[in-house]
Protein backbone atom coordinates (compact mmCIF):
# COMPACT_ATOMS: atom_id res chain seq x y z
CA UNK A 1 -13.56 21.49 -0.10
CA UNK A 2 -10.87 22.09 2.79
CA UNK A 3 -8.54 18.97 3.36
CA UNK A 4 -8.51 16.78 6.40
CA UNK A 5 -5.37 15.63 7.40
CA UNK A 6 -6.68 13.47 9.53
CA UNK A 7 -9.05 11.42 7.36
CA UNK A 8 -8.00 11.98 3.50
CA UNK A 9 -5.69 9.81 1.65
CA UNK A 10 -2.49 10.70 2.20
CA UNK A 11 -0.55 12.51 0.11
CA UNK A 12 -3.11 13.94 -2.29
CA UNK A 13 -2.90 14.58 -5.98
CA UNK A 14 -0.75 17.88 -6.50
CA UNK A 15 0.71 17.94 -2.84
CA UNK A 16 4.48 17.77 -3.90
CA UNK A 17 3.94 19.70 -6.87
CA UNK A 18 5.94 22.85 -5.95
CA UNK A 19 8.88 20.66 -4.84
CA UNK A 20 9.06 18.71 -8.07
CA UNK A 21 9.47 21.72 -9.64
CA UNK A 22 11.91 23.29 -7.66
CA UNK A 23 14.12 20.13 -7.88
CA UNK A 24 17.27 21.03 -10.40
CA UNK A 25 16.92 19.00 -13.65
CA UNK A 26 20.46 17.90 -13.19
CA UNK A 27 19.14 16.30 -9.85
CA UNK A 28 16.76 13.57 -11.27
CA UNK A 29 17.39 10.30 -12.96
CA UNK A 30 15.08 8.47 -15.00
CA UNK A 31 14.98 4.88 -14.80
CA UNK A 32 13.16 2.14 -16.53
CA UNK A 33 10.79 0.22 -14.22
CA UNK A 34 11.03 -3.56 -14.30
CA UNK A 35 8.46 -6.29 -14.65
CA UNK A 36 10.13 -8.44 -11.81
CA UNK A 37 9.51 -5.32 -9.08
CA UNK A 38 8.49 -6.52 -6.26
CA UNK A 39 7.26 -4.57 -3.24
CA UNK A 40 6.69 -6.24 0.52
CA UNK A 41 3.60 -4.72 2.48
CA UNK A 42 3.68 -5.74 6.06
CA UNK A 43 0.37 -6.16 7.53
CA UNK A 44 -0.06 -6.33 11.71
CA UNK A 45 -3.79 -8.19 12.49
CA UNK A 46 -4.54 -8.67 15.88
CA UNK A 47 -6.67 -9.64 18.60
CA UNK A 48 -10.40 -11.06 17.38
CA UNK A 49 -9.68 -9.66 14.03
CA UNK A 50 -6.33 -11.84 13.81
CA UNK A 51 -8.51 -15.36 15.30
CA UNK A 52 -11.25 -14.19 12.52
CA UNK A 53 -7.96 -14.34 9.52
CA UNK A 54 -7.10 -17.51 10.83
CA UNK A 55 -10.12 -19.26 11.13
CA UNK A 56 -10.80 -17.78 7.21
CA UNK A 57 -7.28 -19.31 6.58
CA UNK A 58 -8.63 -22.55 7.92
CA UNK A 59 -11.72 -23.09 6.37
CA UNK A 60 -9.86 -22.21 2.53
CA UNK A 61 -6.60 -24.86 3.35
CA UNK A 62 -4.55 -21.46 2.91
CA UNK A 63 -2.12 -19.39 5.22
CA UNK A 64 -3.30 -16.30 6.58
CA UNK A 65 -0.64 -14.01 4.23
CA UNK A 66 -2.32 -16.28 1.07
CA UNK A 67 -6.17 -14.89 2.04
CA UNK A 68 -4.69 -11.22 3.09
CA UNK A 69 -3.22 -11.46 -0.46
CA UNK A 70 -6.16 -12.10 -2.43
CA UNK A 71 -8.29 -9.37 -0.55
CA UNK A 72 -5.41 -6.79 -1.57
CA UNK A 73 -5.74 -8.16 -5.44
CA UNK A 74 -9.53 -8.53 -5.18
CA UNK A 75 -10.17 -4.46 -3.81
């Protein structure tokens, strides 16, 4: 099946495959990862669908970041 740029999850498995193994060895570094990562997403909500997060904020006594939080860790 032909890919869509315009719909499919972007990049797909395989897509930088030719680059990663043109890269030198030399090139890369390795590094450990670290159980205190942390990564910041920012998420823009707006018009009706922004009144709709706060209103679900609301009704839970949480802040709208709190309920966008725990959809992201409940999908």
């Amino acid at each position: 099946m032909a890919k869509d740029p315009w719909t499919d999850p972007d990049p797909q498995p395989g897509d930088f495959d030719a680059e990663l193994e043109a890269i030198a060895p030399r090139l890369v570094e390795r590094h450990e990862g670290s159980a205190e990562a942390k990564l910041t997403r920012v998420v823009r909500v707006s018009g009706e669908d922004a009144a709709r997060l706060d209103e679900l904020a609301a009704k839970r006594g949480q802040e709208p970041g709190e309920v966008v939080a725990e959809l992201v860790r409940n999908a």
